[in-house]
PDB file of N, CA and C in Angstrom:
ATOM      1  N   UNK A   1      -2.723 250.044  93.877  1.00  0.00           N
ATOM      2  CA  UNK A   1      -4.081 250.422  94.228  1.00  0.00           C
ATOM      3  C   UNK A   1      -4.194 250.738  95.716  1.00  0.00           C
ATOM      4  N   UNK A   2      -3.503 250.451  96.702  1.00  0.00           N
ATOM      5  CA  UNK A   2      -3.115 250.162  97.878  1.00  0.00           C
ATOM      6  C   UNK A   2      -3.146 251.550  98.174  1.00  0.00           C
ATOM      7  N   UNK A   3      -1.690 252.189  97.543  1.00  0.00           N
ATOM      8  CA  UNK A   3      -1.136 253.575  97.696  1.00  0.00           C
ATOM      9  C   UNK A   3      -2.598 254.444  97.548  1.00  0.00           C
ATOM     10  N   UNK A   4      -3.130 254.516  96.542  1.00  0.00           N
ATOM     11  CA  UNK A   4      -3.697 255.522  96.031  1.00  0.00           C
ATOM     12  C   UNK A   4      -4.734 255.366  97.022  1.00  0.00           C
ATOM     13  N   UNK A   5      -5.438 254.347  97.160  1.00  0.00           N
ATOM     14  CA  UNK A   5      -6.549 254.277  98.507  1.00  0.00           C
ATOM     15  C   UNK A   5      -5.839 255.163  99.789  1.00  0.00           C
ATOM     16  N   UNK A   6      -4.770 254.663 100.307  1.00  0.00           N
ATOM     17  CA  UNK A   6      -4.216 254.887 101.367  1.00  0.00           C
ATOM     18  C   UNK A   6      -3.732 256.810 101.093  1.00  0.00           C
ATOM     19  N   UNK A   7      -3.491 257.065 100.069  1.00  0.00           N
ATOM     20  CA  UNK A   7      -3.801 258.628  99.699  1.00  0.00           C
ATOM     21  C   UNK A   7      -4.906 259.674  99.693  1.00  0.00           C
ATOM     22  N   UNK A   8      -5.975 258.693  98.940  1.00  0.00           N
ATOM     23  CA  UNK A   8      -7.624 259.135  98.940  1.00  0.00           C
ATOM     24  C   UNK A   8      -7.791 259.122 100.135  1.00  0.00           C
ATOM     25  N   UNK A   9      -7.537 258.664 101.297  1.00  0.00           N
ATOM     26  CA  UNK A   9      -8.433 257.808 102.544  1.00  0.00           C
ATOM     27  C   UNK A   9      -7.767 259.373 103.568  1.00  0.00           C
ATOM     28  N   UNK A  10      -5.947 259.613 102.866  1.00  0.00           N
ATOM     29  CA  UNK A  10      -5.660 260.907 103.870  1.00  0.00           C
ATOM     30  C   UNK A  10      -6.338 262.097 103.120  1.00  0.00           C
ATOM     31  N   UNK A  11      -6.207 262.444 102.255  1.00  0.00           N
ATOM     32  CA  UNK A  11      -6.658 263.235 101.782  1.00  0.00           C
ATOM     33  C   UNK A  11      -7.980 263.446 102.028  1.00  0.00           C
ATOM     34  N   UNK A  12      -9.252 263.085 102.285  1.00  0.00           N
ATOM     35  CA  UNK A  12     -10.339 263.323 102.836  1.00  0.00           C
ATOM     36  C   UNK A  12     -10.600 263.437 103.958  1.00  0.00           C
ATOM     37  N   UNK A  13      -9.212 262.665 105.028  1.00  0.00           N
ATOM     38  CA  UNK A  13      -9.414 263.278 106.297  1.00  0.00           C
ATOM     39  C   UNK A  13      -8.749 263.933 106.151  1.00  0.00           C
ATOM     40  N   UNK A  14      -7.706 264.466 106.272  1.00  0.00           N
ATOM     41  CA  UNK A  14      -7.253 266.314 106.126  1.00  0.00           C
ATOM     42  C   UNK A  14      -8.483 267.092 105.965  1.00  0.00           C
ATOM     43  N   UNK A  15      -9.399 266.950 104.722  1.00  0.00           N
ATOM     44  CA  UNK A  15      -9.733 267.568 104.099  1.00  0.00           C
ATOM     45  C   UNK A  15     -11.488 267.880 105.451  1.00  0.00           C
ATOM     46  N   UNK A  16     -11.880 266.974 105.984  1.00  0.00           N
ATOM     47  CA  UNK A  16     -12.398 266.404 107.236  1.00  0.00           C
ATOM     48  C   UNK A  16     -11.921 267.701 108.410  1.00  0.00           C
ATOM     49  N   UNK A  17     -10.779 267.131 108.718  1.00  0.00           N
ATOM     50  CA  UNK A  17     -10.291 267.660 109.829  1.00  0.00           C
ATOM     51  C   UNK A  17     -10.176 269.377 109.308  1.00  0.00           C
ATOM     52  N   UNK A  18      -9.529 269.903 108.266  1.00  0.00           N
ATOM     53  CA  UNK A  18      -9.471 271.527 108.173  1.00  0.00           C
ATOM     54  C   UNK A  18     -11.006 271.839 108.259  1.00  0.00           C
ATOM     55  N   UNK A  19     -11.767 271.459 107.480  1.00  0.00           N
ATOM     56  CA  UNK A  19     -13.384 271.614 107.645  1.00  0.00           C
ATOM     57  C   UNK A  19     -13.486 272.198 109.380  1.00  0.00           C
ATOM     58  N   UNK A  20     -13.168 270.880 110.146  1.00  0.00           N
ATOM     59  CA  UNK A  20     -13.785 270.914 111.684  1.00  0.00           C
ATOM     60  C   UNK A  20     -13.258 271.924 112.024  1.00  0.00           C
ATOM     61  N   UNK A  21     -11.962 272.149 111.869  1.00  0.00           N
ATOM     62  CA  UNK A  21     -11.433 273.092 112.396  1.00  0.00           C
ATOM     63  C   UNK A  21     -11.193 274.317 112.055  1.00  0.00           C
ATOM     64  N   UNK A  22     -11.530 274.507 110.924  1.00  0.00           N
ATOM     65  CA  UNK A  22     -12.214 276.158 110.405  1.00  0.00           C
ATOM     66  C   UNK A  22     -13.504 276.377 111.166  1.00  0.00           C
ATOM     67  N   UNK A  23     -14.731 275.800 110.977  1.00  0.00           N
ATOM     68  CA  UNK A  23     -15.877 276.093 111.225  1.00  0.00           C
ATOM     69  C   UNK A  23     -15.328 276.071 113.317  1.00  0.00           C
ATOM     70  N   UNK A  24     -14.569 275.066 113.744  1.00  0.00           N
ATOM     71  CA  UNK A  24     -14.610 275.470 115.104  1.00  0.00           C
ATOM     72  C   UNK A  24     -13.817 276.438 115.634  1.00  0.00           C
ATOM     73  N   UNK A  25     -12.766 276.963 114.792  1.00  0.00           N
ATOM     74  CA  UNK A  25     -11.995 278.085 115.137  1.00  0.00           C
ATOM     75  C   UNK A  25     -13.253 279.776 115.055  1.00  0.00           C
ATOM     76  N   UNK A  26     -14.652 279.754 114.173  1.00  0.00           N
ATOM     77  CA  UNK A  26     -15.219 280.823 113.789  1.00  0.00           C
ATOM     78  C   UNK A  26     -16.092 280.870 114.500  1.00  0.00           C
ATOM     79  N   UNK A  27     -16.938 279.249 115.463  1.00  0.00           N
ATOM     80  CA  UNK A  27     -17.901 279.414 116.134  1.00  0.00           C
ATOM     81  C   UNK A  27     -17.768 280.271 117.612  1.00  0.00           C
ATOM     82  N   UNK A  28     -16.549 280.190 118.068  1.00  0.00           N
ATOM     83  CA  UNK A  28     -16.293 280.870 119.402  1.00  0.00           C
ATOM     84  C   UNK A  28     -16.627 282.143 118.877  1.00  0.00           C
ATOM     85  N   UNK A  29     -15.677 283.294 117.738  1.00  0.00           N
ATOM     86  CA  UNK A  29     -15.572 284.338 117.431  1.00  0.00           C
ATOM     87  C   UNK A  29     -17.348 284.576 117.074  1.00  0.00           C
ATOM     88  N   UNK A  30     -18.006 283.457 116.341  1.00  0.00           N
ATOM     89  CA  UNK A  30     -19.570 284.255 116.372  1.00  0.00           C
ATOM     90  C   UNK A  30     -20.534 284.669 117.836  1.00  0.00           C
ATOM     91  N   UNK A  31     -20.150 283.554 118.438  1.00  0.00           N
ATOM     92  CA  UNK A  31     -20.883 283.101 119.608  1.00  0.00           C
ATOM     93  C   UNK A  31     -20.770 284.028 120.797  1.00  0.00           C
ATOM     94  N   UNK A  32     -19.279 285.139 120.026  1.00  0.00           N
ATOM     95  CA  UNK A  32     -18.977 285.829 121.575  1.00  0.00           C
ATOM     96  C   UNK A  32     -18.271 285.171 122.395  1.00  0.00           C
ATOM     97  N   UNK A  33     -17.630 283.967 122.639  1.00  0.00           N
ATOM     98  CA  UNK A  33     -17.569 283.197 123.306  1.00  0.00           C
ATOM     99  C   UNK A  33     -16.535 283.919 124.602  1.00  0.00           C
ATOM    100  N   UNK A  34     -16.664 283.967 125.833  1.00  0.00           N
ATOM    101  CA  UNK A  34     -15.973 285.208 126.681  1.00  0.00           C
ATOM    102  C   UNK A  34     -14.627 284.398 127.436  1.00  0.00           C
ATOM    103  N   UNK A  35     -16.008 283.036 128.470  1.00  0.00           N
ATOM    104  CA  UNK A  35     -15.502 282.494 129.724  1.00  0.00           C
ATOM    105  C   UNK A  35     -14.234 282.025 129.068  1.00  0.00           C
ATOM    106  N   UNK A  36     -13.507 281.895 129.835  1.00  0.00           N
ATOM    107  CA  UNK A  36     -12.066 280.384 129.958  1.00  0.00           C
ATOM    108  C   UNK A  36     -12.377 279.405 129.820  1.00  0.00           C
ATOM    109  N   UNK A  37     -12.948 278.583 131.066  1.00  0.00           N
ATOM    110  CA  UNK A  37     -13.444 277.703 131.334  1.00  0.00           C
ATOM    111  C   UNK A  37     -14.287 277.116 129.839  1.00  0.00           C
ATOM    112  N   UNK A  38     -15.457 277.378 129.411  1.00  0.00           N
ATOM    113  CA  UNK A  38     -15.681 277.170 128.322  1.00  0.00           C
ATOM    114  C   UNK A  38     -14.937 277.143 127.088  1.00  0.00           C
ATOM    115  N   UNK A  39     -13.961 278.385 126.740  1.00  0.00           N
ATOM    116  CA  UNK A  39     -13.213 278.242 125.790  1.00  0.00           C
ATOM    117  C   UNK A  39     -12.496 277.072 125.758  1.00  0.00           C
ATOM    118  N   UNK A  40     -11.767 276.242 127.177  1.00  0.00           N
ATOM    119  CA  UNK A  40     -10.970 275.416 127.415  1.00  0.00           C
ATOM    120  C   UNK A  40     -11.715 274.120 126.976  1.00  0.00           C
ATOM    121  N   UNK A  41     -12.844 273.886 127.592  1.00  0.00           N
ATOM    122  CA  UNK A  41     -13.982 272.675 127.011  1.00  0.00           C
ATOM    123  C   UNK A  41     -14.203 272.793 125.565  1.00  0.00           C
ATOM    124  N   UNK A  42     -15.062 273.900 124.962  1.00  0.00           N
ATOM    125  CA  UNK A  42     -15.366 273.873 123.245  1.00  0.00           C
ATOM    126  C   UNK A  42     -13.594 273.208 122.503  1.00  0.00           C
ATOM    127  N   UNK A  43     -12.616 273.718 122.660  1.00  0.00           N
ATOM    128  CA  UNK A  43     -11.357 273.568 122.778  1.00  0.00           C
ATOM    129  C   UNK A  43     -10.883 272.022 122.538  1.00  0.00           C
ATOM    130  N   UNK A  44     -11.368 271.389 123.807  1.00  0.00           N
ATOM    131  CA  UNK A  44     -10.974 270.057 123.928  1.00  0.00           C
ATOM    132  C   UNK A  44     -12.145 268.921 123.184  1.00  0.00           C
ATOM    133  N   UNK A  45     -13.430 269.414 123.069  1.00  0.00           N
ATOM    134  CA  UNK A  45     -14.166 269.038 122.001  1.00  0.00           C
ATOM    135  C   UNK A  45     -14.119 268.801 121.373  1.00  0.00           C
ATOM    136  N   UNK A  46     -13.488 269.987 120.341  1.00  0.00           N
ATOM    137  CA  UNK A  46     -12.730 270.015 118.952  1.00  0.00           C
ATOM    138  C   UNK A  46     -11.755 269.357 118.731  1.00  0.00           C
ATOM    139  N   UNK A  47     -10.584 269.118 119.888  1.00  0.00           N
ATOM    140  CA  UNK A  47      -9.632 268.238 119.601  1.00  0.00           C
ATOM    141  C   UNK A  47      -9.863 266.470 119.039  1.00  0.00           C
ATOM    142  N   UNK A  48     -11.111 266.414 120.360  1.00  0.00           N
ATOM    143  CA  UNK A  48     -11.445 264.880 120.668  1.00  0.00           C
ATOM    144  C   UNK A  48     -12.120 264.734 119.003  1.00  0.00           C
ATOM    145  N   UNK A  49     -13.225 265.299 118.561  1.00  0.00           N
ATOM    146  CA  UNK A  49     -13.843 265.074 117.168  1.00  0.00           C
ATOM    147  C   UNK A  49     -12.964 265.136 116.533  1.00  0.00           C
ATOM    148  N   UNK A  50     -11.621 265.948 116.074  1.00  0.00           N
ATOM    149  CA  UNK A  50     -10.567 265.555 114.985  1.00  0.00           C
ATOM    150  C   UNK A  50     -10.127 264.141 115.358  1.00  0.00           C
ATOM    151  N   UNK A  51      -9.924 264.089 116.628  1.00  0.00           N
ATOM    152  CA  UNK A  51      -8.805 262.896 116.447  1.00  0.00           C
ATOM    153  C   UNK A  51     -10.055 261.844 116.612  1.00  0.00           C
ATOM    154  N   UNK A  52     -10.873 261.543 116.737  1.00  0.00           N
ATOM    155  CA  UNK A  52     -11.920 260.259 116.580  1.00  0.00           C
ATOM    156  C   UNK A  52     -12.281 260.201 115.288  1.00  0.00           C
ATOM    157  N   UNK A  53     -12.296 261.364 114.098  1.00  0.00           N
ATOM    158  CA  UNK A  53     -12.289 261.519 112.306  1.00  0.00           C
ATOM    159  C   UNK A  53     -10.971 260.528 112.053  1.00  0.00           C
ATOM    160  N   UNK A  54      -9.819 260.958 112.797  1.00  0.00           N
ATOM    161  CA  UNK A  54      -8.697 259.906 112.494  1.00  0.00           C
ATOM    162  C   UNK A  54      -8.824 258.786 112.545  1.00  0.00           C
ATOM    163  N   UNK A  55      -9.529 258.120 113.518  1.00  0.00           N
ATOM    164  CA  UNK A  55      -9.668 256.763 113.884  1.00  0.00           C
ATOM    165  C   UNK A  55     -10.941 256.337 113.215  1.00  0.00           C
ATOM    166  N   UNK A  56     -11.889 257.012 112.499  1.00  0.00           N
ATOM    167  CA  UNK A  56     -12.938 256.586 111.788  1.00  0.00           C
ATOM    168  C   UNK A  56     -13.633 256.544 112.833  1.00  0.00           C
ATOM    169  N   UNK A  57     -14.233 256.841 113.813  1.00  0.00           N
ATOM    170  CA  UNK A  57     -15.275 256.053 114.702  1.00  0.00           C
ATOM    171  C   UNK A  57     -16.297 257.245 114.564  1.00  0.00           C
ATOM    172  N   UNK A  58     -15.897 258.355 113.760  1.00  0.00           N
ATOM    173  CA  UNK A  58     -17.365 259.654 113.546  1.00  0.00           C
ATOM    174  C   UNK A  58     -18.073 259.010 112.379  1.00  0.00           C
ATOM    175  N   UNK A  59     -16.709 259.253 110.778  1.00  0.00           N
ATOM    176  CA  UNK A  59     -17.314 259.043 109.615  1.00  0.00           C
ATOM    177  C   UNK A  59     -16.634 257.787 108.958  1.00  0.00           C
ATOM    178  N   UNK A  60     -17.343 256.628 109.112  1.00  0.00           N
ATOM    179  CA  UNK A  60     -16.574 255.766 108.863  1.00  0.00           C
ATOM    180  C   UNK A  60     -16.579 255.275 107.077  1.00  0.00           C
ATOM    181  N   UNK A  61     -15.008 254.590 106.625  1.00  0.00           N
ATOM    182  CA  UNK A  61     -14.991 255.325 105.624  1.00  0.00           C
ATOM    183  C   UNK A  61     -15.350 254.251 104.447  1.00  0.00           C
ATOM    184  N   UNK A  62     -16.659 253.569 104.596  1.00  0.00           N
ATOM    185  CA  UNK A  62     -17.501 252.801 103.948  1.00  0.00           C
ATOM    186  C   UNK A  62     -18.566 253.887 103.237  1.00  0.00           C
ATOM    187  N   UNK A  63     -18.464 255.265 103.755  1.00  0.00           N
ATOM    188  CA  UNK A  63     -19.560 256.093 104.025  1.00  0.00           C
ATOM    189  C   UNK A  63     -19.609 256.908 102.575  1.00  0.00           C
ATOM    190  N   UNK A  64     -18.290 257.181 101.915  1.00  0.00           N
ATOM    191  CA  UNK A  64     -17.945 257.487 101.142  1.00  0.00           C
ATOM    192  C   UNK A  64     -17.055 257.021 100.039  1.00  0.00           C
TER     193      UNK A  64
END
C-alpha cells in the first residue's frame, strides 16, 4: 500500500509540475514578453513554484 501511495503521490506531482510548466512556458509567448531581465525573473518563479509543489508547501497532499 506504501508503493502505490508513494506512486499516486509522484504521479500527481509530475502531473502538477507539467501543468505549471506548460501554462508557464505559453504565458511569456501570450504576454509578448520582450525584456531579459524579466524573462530571467518569470523564469526563476517558475522554477521556485515547481520545486516548492515537490516539497508540498503550495499543495499539500491532504488536499487531495
Amino acid at each position: 500500500m506504501t508503493a502505490e501511495l508513494s506512486l499516486h503521490n509522484l504521479a500527481v506531482w509530475a502531473a502538477q509540475v507539467f501543468v505549471i510548466t506548460l501554462i508557464g512556458a505559453l504565458l511569456p509567448v501570450v504576454f509578448r514578453m520582450r525584456h531579459s531581465r524579466s524573462k530571467l525573473l518569470y523564469n526563476r518563479l517558475l522554477l521556485v513554484t515547481a520545486l516548492l509543489l515537490a516539497g508540498g508547501l503550495l499543495l499539500p497532499t491532504y488536499l487531495y
